[in-house]
N, C-alpha and C. Protein backbone atom coordinates (compact mmCIF):
# COMPACT_ATOMS: atom_id res chain seq x y z
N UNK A 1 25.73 21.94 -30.37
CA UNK A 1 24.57 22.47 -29.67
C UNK A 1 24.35 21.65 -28.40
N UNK A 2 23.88 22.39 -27.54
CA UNK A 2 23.84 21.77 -26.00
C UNK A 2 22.25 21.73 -25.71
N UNK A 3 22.00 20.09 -25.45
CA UNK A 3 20.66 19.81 -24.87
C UNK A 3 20.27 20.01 -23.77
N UNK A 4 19.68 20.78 -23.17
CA UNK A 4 18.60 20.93 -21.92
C UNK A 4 17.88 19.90 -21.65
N UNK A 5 17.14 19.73 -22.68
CA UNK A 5 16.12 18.28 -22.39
C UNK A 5 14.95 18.70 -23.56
N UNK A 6 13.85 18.34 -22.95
CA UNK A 6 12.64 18.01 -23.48
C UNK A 6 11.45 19.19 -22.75
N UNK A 7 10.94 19.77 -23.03
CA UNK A 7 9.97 20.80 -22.66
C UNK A 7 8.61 20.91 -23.45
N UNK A 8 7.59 20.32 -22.30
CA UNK A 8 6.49 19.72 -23.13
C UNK A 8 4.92 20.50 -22.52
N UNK A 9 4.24 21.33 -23.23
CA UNK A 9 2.90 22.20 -23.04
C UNK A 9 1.59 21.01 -23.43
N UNK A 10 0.93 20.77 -22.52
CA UNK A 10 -0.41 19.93 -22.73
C UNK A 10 -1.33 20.86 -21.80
N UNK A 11 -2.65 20.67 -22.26
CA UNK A 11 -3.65 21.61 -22.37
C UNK A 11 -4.57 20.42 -22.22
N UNK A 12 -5.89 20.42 -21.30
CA UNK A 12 -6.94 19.74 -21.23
C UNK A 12 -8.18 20.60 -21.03
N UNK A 13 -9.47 20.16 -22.06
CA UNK A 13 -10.53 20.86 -21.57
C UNK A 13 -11.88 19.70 -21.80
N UNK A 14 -12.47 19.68 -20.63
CA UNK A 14 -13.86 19.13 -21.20
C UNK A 14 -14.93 19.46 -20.47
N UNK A 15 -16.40 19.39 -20.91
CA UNK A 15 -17.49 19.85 -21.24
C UNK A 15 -18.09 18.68 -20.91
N UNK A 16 -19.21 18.51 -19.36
CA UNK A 16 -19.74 17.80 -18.55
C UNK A 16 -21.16 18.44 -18.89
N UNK A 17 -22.24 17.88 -19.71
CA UNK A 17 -23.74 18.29 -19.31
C UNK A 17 -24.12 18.13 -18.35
N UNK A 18 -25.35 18.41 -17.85
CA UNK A 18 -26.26 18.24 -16.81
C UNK A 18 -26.09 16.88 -16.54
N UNK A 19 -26.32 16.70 -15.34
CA UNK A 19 -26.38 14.95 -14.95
C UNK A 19 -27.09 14.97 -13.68
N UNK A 20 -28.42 14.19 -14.32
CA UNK A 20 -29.63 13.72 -13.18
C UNK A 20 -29.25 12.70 -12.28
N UNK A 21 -29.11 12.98 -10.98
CA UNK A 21 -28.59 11.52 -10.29
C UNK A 21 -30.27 10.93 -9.33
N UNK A 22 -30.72 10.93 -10.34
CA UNK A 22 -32.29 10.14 -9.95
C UNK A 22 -33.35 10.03 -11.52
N UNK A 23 -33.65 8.92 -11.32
CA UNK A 23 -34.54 8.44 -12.46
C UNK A 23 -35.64 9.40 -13.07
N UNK A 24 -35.84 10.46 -11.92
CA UNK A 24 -36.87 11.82 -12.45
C UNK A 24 -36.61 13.00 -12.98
N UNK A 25 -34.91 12.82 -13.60
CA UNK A 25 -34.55 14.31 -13.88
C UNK A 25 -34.69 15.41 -13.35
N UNK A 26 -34.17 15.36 -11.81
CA UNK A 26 -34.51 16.35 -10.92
C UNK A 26 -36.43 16.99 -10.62
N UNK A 27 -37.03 16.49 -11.56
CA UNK A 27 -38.48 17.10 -11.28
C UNK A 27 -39.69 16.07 -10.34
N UNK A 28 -38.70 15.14 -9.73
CA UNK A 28 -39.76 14.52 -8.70
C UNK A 28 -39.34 15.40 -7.15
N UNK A 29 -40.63 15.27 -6.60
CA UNK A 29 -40.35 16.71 -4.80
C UNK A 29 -39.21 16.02 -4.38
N UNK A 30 -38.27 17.24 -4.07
CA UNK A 30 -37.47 16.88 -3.27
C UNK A 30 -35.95 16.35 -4.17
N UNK A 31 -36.27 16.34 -5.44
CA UNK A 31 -35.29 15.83 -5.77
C UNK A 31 -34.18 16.60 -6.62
N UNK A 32 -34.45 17.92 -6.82
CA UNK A 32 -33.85 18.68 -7.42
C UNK A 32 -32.16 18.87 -7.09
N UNK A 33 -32.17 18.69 -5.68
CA UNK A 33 -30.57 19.04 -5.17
C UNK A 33 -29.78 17.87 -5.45
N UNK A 34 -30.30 16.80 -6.55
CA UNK A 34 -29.69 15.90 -6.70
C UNK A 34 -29.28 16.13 -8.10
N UNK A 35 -29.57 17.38 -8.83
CA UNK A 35 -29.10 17.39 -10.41
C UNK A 35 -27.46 18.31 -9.91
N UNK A 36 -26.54 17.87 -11.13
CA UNK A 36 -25.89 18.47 -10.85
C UNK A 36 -25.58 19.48 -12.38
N UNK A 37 -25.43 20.78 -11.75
CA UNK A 37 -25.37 21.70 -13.47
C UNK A 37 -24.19 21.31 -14.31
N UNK A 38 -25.05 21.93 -15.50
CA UNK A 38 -22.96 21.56 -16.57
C UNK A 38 -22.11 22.28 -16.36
N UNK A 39 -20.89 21.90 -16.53
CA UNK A 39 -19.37 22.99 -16.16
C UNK A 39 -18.25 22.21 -16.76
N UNK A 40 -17.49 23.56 -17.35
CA UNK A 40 -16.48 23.36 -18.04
C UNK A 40 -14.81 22.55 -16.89
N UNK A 41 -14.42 21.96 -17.14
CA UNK A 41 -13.16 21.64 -16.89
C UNK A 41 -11.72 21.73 -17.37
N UNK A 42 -11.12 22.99 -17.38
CA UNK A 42 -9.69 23.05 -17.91
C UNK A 42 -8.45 22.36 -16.96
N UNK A 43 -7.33 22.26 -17.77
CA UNK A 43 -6.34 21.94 -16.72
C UNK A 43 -5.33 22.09 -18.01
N UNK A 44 -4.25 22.66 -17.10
CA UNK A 44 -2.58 22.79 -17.80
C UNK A 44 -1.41 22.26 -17.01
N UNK A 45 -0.59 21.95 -18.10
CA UNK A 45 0.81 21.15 -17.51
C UNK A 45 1.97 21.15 -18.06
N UNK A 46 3.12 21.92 -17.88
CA UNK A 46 4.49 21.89 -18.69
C UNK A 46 5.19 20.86 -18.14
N UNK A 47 5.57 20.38 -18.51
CA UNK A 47 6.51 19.00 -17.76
C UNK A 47 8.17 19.79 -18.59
N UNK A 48 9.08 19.38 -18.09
CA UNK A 48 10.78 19.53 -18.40
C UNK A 48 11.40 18.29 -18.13
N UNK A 49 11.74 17.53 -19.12
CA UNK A 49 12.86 16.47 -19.07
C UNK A 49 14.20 16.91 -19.32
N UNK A 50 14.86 16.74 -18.12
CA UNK A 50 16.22 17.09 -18.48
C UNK A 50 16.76 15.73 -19.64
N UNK A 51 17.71 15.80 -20.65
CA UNK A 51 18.36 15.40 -21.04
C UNK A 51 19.19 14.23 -20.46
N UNK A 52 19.03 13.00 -21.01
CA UNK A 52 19.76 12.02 -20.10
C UNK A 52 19.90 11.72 -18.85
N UNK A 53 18.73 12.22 -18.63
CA UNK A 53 17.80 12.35 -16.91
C UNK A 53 17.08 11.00 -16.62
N UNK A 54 16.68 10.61 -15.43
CA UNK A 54 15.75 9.93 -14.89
C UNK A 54 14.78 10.55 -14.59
N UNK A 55 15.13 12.43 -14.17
CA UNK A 55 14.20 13.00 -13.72
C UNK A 55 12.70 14.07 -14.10
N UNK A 56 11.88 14.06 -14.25
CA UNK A 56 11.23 14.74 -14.78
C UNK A 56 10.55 15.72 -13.77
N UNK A 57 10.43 17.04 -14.59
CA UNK A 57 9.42 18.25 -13.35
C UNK A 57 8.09 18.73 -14.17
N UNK A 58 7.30 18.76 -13.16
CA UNK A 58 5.61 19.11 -14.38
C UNK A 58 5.47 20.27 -12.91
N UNK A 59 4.87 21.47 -13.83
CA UNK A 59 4.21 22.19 -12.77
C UNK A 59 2.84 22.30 -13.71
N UNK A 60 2.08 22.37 -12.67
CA UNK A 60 0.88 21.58 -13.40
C UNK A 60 -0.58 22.99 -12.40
N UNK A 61 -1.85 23.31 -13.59
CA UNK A 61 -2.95 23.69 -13.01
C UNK A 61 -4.07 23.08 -13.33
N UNK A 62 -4.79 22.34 -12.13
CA UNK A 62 -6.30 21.73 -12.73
C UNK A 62 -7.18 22.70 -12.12
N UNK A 63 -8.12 21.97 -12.61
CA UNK A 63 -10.03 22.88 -12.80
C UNK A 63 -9.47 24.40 -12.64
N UNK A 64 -8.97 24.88 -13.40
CA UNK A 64 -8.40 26.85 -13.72
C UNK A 64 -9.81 27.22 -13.58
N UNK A 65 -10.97 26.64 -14.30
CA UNK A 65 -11.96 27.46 -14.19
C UNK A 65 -13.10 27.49 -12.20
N UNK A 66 -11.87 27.03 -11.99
CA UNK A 66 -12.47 26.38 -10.23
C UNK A 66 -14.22 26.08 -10.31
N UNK A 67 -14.47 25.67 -10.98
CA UNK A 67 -16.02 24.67 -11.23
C UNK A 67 -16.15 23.98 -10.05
N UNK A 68 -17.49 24.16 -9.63
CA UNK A 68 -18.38 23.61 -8.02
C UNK A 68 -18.98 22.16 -9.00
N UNK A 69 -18.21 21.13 -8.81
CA UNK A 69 -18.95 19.92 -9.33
C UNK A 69 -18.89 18.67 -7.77
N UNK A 70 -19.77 18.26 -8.01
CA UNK A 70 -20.19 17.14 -7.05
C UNK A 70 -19.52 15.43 -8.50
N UNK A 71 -18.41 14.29 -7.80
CA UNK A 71 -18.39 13.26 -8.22
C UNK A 71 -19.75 12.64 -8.14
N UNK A 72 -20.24 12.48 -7.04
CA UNK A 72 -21.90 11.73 -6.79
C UNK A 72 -22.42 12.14 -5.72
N UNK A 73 -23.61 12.41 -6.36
CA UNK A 73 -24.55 12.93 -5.44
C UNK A 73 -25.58 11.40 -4.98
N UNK A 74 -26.56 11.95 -3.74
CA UNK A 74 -27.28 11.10 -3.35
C UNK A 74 -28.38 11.59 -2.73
N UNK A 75 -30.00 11.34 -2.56
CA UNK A 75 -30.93 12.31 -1.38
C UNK A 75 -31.20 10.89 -1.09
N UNK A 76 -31.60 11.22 0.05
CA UNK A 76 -32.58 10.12 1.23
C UNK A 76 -33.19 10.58 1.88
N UNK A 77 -34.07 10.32 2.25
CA UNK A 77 -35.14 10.50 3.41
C UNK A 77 -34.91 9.47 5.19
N UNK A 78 -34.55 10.25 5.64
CA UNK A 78 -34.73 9.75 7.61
C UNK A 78 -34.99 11.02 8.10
N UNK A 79 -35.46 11.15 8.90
CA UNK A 79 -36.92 10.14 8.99
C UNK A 79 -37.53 10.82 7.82
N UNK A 80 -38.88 10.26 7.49
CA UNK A 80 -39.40 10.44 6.19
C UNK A 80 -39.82 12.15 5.97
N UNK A 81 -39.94 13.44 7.34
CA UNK A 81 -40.19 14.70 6.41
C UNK A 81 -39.27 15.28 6.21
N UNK A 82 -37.91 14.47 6.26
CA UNK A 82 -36.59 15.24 5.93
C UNK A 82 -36.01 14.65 4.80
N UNK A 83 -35.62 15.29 3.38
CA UNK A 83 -34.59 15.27 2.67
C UNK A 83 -33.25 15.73 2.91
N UNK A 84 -32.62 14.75 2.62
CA UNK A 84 -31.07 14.87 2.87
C UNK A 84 -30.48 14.47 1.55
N UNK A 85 -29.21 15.38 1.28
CA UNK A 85 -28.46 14.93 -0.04
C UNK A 85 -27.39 14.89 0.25
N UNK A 86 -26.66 14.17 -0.11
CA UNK A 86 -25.05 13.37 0.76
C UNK A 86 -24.15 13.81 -0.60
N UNK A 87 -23.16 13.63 -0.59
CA UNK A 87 -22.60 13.68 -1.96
C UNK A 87 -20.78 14.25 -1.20
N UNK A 88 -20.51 13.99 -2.66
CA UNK A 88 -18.38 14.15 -2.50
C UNK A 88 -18.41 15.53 -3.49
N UNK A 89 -17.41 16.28 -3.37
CA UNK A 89 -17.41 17.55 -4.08
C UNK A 89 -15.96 17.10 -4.65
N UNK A 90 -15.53 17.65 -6.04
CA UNK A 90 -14.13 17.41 -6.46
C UNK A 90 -13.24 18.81 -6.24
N UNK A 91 -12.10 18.55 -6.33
CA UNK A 91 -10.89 19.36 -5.77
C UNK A 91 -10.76 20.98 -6.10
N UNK A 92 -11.29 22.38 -5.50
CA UNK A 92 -11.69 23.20 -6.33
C UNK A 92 -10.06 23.85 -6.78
N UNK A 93 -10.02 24.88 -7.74
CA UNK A 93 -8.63 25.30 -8.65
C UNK A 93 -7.18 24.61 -7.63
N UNK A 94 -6.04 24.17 -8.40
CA UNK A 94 -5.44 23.74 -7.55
C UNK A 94 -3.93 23.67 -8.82
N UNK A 95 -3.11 24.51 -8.06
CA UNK A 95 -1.74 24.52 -8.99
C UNK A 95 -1.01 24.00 -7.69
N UNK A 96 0.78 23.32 -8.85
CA UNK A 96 1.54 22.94 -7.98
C UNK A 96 2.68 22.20 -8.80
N UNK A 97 3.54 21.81 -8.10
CA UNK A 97 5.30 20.90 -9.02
C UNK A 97 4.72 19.69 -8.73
N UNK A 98 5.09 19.20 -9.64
CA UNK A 98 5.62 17.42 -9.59
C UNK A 98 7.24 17.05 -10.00
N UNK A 99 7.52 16.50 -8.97
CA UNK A 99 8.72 15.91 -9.27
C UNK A 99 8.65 14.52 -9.21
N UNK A 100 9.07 13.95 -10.58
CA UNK A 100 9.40 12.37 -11.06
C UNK A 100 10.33 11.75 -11.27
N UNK A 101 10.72 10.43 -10.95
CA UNK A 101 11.62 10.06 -11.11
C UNK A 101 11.08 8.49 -12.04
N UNK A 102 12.19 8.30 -12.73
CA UNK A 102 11.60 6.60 -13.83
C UNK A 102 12.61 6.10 -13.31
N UNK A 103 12.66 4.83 -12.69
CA UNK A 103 13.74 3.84 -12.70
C UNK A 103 14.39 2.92 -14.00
């Protein structure tokens, strides 16, 4: 029998609640655009090891469910009758190859 390699299915999912990024749970003025809602996170990945390879290939899909999540949020006030909320957004749906090599 003739080896190909190694052919490997991994599956990720997780489940982010609500997260207040201020001590008032979003219910002090002004501070609401600082909660961020809950959302699911999937991601998939087949990887192929060839056989007596160095090399490995993953084609890989994260956040499938393309979820609007903020890493950290922030509000401030300058000058004081303006709220401002600053914040980083994470990577929305995103497929693609990886090619690896192990020394």
């Amino acid at each position: 029998m003739i080896s190909v390699g190694t052919l490997t299915l991994r599956g990720e999912a997780s489940w982010t609640d609500t997260i207040y990024n201020d001590i008032f749970n979003g219910k002090a003025p002004y501070e609401a655009a600082t909660t961020q809602p809950a959302y699911w996170l999937l991601n998939a990945r087949l990887t192929w090891q060839p056989h007596n390879s160095h090399f490995r290939f993953q084609l890989f899909g994260e956040n499938l469910t393309d979820a609007l999540y903020a890493t950290n949020r922030v509000a401030f006030n300058t000058p004081q009758t303006f709220v401002n909320v600053s914040g980083q957004f994470a990577a929305p749906r995103t497929f693609g190859l990886r090619a690896m090599m192990k020394l």
